[in-house]
PDB file of N, CA and C in Angstrom:
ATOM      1  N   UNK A   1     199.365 181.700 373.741  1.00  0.00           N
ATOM      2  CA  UNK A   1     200.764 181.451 373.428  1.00  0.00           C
ATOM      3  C   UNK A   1     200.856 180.171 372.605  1.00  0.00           C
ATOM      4  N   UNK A   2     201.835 180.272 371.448  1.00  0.00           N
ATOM      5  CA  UNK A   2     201.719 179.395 370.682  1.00  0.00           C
ATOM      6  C   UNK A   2     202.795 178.214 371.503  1.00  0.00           C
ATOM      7  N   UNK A   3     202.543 176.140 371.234  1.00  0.00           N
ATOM      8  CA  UNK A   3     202.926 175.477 371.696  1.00  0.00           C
ATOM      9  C   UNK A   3     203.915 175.290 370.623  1.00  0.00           C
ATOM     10  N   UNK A   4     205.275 174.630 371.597  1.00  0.00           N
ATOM     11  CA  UNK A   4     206.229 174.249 371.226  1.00  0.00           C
ATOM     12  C   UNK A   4     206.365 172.953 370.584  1.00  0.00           C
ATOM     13  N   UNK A   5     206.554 172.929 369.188  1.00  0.00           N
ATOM     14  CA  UNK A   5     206.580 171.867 368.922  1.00  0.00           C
ATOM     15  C   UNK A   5     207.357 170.565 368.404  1.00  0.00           C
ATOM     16  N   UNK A   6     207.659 169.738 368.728  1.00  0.00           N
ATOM     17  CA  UNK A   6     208.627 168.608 368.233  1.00  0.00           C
ATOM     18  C   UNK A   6     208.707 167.817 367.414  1.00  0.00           C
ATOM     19  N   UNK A   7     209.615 167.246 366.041  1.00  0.00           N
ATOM     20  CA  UNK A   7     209.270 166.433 365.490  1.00  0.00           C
ATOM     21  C   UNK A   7     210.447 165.560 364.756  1.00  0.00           C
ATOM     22  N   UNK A   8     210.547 164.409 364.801  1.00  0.00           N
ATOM     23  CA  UNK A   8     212.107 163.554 364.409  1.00  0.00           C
ATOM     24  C   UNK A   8     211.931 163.862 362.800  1.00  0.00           C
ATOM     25  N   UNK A   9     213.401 163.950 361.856  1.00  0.00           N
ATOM     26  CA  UNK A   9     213.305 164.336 360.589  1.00  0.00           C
ATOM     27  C   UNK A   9     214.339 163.489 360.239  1.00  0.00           C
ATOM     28  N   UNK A  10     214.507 162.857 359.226  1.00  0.00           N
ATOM     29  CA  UNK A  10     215.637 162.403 358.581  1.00  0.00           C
ATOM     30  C   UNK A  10     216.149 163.518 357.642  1.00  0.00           C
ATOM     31  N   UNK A  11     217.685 164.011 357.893  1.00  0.00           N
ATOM     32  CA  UNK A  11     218.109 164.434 356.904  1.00  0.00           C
ATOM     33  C   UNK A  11     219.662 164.354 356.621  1.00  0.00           C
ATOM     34  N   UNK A  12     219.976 163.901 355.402  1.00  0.00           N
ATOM     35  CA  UNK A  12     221.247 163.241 355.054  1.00  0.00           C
ATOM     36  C   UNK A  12     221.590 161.588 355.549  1.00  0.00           C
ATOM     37  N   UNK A  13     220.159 161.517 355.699  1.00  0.00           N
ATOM     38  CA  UNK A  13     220.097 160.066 355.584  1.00  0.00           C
ATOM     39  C   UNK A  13     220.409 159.511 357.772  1.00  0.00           C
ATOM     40  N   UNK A  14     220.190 160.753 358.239  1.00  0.00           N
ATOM     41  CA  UNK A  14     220.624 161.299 359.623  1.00  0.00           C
ATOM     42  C   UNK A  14     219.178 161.542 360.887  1.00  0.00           C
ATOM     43  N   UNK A  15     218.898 160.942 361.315  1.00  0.00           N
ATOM     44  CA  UNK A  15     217.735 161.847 362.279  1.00  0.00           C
ATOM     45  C   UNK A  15     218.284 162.731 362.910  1.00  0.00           C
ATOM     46  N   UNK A  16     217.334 163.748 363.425  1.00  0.00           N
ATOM     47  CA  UNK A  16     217.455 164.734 364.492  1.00  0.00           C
ATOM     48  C   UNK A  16     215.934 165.194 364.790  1.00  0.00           C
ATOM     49  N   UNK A  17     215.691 165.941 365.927  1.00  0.00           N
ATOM     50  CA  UNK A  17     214.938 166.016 366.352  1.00  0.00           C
ATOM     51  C   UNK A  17     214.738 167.811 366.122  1.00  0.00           C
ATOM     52  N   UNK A  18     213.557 168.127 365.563  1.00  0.00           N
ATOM     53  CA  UNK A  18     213.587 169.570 365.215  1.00  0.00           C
ATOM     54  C   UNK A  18     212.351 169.864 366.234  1.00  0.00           C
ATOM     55  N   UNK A  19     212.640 171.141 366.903  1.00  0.00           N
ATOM     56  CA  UNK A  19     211.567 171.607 367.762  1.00  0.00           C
ATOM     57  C   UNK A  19     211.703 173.691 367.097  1.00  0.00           C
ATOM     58  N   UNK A  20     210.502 173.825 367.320  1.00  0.00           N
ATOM     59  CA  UNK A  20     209.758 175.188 366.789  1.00  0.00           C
ATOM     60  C   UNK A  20     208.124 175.487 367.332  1.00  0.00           C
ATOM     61  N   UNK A  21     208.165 176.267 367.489  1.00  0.00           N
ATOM     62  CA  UNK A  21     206.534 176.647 367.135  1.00  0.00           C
ATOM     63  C   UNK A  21     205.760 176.690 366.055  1.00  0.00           C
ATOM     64  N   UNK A  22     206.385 176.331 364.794  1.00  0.00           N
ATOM     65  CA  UNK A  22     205.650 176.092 363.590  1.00  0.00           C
ATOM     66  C   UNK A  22     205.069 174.601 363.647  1.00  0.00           C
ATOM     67  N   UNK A  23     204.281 174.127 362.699  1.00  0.00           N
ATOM     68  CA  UNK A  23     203.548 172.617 363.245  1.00  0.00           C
ATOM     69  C   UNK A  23     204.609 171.810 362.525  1.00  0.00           C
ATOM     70  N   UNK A  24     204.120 170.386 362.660  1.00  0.00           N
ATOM     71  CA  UNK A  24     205.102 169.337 362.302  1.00  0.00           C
ATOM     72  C   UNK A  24     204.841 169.537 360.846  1.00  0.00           C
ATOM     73  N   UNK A  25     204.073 169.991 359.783  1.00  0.00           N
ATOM     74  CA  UNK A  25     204.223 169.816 358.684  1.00  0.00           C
ATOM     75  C   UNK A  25     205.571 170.526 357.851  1.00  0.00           C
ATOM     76  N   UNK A  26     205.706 171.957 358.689  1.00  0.00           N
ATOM     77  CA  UNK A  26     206.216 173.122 358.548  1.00  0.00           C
ATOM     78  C   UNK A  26     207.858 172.332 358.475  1.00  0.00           C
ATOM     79  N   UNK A  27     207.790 171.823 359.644  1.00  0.00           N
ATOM     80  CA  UNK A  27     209.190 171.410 360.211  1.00  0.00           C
ATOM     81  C   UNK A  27     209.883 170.174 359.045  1.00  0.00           C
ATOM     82  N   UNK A  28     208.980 169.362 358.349  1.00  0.00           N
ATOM     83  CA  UNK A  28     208.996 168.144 357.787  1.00  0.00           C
ATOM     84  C   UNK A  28     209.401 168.596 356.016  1.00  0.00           C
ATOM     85  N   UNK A  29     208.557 169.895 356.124  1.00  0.00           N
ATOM     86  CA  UNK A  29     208.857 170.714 354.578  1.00  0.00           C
ATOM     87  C   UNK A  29     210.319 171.088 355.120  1.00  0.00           C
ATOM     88  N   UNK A  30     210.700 171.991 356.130  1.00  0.00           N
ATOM     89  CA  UNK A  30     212.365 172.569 355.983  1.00  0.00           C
ATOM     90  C   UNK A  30     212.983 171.176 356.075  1.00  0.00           C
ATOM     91  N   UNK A  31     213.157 170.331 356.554  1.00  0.00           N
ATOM     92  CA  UNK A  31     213.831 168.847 356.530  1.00  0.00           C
ATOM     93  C   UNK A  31     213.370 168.354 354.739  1.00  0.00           C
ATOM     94  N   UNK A  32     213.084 168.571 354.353  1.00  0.00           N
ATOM     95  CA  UNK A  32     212.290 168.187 352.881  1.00  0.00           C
ATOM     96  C   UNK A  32     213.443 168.782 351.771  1.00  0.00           C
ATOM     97  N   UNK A  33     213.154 170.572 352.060  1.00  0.00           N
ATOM     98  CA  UNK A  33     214.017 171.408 351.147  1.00  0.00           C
ATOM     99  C   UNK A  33     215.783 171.082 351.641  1.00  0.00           C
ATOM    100  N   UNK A  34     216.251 170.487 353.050  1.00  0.00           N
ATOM    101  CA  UNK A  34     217.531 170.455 352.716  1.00  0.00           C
ATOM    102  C   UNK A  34     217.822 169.060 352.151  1.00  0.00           C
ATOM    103  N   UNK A  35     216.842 167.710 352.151  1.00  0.00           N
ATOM    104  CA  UNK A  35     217.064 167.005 351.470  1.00  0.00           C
ATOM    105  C   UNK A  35     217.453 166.965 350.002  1.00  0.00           C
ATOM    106  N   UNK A  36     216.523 167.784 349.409  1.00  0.00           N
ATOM    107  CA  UNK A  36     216.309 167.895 347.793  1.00  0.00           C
ATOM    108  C   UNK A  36     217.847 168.771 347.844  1.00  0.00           C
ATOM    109  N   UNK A  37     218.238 169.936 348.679  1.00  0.00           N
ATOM    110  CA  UNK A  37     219.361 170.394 347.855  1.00  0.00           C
ATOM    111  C   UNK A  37     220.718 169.119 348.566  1.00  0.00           C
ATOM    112  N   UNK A  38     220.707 168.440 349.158  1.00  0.00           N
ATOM    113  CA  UNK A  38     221.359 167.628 349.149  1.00  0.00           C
ATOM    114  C   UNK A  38     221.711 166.693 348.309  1.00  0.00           C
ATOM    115  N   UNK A  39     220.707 166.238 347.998  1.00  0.00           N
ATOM    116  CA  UNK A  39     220.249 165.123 346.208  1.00  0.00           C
ATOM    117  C   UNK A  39     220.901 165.803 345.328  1.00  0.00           C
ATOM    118  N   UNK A  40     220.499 167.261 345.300  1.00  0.00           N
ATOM    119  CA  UNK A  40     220.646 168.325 343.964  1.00  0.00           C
ATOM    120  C   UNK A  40     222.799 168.145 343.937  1.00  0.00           C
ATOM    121  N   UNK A  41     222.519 168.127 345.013  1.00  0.00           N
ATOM    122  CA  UNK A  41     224.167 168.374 345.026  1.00  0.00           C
ATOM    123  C   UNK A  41     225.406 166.800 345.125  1.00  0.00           C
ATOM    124  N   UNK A  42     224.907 166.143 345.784  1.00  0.00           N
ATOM    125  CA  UNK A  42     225.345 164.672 345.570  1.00  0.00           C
ATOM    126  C   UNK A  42     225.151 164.190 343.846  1.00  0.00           C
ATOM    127  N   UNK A  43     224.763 164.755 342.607  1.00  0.00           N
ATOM    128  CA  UNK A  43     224.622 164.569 342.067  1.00  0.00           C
ATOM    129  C   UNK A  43     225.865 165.150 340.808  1.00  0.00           C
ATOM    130  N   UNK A  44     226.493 165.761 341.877  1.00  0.00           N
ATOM    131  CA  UNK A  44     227.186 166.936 340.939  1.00  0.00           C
ATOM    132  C   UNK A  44     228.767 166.326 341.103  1.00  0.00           C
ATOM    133  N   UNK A  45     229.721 165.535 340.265  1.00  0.00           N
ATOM    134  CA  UNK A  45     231.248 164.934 340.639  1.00  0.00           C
ATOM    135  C   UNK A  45     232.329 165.968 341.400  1.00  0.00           C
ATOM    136  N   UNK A  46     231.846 167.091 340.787  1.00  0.00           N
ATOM    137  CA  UNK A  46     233.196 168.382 341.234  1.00  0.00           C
ATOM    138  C   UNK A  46     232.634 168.210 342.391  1.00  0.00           C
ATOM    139  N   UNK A  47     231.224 168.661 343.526  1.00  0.00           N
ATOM    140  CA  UNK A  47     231.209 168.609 344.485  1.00  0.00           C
ATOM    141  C   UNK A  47     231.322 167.521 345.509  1.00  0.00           C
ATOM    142  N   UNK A  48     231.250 166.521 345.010  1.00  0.00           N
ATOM    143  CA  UNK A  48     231.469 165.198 345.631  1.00  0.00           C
ATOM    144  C   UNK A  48     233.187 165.044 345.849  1.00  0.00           C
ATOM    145  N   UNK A  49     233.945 165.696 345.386  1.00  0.00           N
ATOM    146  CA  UNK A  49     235.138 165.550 345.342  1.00  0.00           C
ATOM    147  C   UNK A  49     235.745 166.481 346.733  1.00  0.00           C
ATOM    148  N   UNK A  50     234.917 167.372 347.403  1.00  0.00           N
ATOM    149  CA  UNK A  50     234.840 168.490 348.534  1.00  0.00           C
ATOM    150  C   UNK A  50     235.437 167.598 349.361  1.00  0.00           C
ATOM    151  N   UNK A  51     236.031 168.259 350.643  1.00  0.00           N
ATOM    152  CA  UNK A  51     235.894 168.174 351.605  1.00  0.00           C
ATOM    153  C   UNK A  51     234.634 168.050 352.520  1.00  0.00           C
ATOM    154  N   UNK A  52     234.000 167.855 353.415  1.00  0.00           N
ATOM    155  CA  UNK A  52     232.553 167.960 354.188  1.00  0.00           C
ATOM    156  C   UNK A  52     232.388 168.943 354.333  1.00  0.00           C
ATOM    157  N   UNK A  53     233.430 169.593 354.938  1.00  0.00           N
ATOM    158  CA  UNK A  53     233.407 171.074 354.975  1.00  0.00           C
ATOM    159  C   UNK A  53     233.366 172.018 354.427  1.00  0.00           C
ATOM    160  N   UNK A  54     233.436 171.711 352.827  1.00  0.00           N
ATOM    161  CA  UNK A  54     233.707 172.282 352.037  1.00  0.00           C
ATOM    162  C   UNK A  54     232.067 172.586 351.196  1.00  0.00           C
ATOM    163  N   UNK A  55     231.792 171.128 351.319  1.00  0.00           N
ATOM    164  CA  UNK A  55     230.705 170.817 350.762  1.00  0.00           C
ATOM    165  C   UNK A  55     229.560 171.635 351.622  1.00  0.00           C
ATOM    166  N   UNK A  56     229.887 171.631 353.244  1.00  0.00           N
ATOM    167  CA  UNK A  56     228.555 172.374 353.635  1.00  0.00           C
ATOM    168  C   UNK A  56     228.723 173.637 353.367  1.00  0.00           C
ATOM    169  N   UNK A  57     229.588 174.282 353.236  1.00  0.00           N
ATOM    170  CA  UNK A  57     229.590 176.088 352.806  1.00  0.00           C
ATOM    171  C   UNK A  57     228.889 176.215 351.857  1.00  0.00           C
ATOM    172  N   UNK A  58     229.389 175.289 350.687  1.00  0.00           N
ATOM    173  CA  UNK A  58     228.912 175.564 349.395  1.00  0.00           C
ATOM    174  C   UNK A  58     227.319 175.155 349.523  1.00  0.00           C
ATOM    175  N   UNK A  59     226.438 174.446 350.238  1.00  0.00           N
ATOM    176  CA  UNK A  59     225.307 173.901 350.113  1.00  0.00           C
ATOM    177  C   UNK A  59     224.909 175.483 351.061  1.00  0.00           C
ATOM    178  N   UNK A  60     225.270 175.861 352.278  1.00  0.00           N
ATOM    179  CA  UNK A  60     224.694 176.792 352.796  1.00  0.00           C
ATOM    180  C   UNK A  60     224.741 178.200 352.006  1.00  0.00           C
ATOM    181  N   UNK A  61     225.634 178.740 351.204  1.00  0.00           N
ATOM    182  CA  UNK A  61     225.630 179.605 349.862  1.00  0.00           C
ATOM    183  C   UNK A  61     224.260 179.485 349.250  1.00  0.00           C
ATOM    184  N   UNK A  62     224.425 177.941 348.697  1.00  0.00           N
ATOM    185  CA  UNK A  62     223.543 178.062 347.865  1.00  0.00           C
ATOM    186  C   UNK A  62     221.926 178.239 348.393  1.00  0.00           C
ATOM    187  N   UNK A  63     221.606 178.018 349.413  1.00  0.00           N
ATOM    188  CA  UNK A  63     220.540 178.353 349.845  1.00  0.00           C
ATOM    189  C   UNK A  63     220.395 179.560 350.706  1.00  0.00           C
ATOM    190  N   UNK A  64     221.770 180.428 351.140  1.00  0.00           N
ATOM    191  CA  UNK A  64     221.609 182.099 351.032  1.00  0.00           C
ATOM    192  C   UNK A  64     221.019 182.216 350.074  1.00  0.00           C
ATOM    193  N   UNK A  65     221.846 181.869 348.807  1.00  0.00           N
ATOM    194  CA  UNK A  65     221.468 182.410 347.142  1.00  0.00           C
ATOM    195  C   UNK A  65     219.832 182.278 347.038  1.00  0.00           C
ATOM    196  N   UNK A  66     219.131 181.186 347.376  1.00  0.00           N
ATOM    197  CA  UNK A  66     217.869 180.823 347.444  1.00  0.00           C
ATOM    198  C   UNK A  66     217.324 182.044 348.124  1.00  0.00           C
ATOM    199  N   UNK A  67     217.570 182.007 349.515  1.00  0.00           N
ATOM    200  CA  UNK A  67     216.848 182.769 350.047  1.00  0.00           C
ATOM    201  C   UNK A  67     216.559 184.549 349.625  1.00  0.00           C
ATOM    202  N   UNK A  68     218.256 184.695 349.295  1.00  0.00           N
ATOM    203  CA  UNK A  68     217.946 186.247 348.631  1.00  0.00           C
ATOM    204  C   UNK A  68     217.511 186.607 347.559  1.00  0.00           C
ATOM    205  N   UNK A  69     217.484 185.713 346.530  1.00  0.00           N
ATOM    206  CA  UNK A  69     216.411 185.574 345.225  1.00  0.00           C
ATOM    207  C   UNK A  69     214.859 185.793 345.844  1.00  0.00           C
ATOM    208  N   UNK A  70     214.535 184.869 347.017  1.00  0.00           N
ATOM    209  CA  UNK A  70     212.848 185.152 347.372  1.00  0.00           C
ATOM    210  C   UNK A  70     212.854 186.358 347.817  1.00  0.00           C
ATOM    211  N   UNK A  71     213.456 186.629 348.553  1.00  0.00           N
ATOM    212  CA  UNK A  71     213.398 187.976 349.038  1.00  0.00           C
ATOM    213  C   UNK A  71     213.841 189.079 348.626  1.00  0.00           C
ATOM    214  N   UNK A  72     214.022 189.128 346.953  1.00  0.00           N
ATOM    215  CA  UNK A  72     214.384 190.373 346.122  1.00  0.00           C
ATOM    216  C   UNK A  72     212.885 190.102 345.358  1.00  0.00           C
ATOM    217  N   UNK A  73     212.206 188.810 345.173  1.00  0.00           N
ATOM    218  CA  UNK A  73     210.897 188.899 344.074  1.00  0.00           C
ATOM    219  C   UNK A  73     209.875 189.341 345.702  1.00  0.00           C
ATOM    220  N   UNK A  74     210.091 188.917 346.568  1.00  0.00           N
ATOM    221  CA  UNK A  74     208.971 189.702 347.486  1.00  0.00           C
ATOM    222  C   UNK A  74     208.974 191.371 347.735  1.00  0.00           C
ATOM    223  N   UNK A  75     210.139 191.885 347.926  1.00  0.00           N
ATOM    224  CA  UNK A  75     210.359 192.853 347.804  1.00  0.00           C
ATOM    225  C   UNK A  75     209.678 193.412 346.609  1.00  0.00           C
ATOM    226  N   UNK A  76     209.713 193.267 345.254  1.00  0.00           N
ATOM    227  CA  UNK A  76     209.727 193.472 344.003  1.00  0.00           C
ATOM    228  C   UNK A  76     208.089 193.300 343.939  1.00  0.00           C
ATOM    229  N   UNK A  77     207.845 192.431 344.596  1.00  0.00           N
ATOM    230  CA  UNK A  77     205.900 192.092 344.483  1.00  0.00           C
ATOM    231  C   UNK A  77     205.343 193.463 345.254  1.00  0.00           C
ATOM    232  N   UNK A  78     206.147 193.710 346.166  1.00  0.00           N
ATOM    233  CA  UNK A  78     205.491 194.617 347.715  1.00  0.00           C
ATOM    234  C   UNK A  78     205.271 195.528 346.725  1.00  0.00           C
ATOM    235  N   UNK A  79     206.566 196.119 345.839  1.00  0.00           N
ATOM    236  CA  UNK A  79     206.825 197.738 345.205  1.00  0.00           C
ATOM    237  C   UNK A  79     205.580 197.289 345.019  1.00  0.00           C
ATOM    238  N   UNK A  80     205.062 196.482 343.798  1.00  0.00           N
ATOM    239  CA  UNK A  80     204.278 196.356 342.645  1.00  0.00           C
ATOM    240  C   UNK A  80     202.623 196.865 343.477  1.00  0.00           C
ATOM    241  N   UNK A  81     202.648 196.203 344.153  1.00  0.00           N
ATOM    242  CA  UNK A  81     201.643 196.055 345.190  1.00  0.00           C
ATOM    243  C   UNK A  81     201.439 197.236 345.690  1.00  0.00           C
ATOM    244  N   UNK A  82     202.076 198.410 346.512  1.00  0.00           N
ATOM    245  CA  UNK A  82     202.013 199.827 346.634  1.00  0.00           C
ATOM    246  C   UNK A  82     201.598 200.323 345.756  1.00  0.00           C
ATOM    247  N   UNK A  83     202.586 200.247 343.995  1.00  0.00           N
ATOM    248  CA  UNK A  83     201.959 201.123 343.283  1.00  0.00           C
ATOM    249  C   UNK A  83     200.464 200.705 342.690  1.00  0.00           C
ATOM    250  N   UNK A  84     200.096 199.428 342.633  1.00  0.00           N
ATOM    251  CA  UNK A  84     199.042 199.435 342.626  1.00  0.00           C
ATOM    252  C   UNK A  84     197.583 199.884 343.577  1.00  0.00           C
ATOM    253  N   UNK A  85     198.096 199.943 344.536  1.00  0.00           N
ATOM    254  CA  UNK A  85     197.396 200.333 345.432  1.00  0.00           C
ATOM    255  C   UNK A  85     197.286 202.005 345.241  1.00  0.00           C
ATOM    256  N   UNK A  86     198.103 202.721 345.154  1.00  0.00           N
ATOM    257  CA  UNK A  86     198.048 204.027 344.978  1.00  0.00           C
ATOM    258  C   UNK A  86     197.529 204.160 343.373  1.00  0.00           C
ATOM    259  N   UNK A  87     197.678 203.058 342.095  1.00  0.00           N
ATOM    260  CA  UNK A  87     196.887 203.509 341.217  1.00  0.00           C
ATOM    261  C   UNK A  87     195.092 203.584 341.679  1.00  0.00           C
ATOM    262  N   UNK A  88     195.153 202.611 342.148  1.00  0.00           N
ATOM    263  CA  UNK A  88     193.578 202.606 342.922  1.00  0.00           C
ATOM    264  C   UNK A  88     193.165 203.750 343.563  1.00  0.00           C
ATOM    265  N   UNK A  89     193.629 203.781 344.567  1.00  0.00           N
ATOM    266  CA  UNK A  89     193.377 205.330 345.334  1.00  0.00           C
ATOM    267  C   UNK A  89     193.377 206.458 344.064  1.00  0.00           C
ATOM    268  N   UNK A  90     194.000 206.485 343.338  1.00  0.00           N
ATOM    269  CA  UNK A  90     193.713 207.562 342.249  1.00  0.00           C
ATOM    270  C   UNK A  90     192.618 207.506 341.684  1.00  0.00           C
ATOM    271  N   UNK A  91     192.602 205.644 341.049  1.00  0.00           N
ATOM    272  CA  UNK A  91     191.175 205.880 339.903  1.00  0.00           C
ATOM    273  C   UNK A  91     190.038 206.051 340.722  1.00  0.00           C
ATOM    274  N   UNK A  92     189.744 205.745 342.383  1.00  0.00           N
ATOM    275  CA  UNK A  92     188.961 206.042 342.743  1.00  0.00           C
ATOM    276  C   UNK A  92     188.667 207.512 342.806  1.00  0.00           C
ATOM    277  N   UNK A  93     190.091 208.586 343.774  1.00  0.00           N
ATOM    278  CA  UNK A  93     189.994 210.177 343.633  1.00  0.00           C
ATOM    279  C   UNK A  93     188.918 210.199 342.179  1.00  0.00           C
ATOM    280  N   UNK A  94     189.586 209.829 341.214  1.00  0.00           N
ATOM    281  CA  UNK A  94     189.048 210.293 340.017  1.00  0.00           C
ATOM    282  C   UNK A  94     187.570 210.152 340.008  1.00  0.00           C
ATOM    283  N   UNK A  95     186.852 209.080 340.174  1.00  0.00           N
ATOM    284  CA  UNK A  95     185.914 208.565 340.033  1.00  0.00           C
ATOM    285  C   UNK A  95     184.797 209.459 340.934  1.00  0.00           C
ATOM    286  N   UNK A  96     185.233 209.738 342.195  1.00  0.00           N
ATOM    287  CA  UNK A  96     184.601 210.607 343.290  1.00  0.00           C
ATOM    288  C   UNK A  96     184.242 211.688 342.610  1.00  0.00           C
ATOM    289  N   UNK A  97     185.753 212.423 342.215  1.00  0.00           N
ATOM    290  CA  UNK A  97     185.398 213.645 341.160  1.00  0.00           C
ATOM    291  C   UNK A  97     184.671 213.813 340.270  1.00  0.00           C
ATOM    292  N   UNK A  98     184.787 212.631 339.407  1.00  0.00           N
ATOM    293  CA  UNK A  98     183.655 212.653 338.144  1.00  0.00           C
ATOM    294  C   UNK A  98     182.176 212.609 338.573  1.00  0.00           C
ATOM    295  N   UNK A  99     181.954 211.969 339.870  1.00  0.00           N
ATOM    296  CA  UNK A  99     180.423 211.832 340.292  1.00  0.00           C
ATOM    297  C   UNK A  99     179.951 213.280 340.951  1.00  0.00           C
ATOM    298  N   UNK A 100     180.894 214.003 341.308  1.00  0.00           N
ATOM    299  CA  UNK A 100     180.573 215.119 342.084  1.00  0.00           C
ATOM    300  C   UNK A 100     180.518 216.348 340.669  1.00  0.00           C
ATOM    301  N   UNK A 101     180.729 216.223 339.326  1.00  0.00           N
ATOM    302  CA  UNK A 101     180.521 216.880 338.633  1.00  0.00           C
ATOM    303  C   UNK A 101     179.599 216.305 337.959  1.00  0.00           C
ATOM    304  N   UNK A 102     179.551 215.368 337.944  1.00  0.00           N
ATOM    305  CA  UNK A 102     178.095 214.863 336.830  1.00  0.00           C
ATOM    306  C   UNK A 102     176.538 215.030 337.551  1.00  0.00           C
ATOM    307  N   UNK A 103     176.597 215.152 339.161  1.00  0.00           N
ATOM    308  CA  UNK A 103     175.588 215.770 340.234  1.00  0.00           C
ATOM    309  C   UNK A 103     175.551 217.260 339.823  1.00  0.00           C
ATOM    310  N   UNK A 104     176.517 217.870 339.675  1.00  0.00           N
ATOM    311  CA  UNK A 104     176.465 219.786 339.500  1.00  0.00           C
ATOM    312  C   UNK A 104     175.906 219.699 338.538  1.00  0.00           C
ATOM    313  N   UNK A 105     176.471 218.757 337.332  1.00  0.00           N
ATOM    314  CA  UNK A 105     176.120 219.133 336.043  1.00  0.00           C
ATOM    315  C   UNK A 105     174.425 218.751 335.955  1.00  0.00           C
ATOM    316  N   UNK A 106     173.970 217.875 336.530  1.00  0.00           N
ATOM    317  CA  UNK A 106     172.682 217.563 336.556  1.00  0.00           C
ATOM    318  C   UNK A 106     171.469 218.410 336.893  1.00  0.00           C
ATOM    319  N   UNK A 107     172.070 219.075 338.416  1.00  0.00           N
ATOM    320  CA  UNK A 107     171.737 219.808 339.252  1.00  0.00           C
ATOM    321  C   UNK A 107     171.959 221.959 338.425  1.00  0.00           C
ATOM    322  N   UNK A 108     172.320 221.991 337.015  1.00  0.00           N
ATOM    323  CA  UNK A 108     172.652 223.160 336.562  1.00  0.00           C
ATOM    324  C   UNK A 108     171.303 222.700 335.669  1.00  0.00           C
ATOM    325  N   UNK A 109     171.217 221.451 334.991  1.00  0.00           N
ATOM    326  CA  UNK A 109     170.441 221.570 333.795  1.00  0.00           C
ATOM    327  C   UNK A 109     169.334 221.901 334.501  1.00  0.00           C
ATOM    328  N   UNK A 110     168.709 221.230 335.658  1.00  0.00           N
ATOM    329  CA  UNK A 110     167.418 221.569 336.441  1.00  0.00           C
ATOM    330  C   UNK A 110     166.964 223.024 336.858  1.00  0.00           C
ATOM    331  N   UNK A 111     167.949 223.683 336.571  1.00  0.00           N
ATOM    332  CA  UNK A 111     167.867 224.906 337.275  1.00  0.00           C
ATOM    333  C   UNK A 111     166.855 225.947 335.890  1.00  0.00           C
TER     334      UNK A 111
END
């Protein structure tokens, strides 16, 4: 069983204490990525002008948006990945075939 693990993070200039079963590096990268879109976005006047509340919708959007972008190119890799896999399985079929006729054909000239 995997251990539970704990680790203090600054984020928004804020500690908290993040616990998971992923290791502390894991935990220190997601505290990492909401920093940077925090920066990304403190940088911007229209959003600085938000409400807090306003401001966290729009920051949690934008990292839906993140997330369903990765997970339309993973999706999109998987297809790729099947059909490659089934081109394989073919060129091999093929390849089987060609060896099992180039044996007959060998096996006719001997005759």
């Amino acid at each position: 069983m995997n251990t539970k693990n704990s680790t203090e993070v600054a984020i928004g200039g804020k500690l908290f204490t993040l616990c998971g079963y992923e290791d502390e590096e894991y935990l220190q990268r997601v505290a990492s990525y909401l920093n940077n879109k925090l920066n990304e976005y403190s940088k911007i006047e229209s959003f600085l002008r938000q409400d807090s509340d306003t401001q966290s919708i729009l920051i949690q959007l934008n990292i839906a948006d993140d997330y369903f972008k990765a997970k339309k190119q993973i999706d999109k890799l998987e297809e790729d990945l099947k059909s490659k896999e089934k081109e394989l399985y073919d060129l091999k079929h093929e390849l089987v075939t060609a060896q099992i006729k180039l044996e007959n054909a060998v096996q006719n000239n001997m005759k």
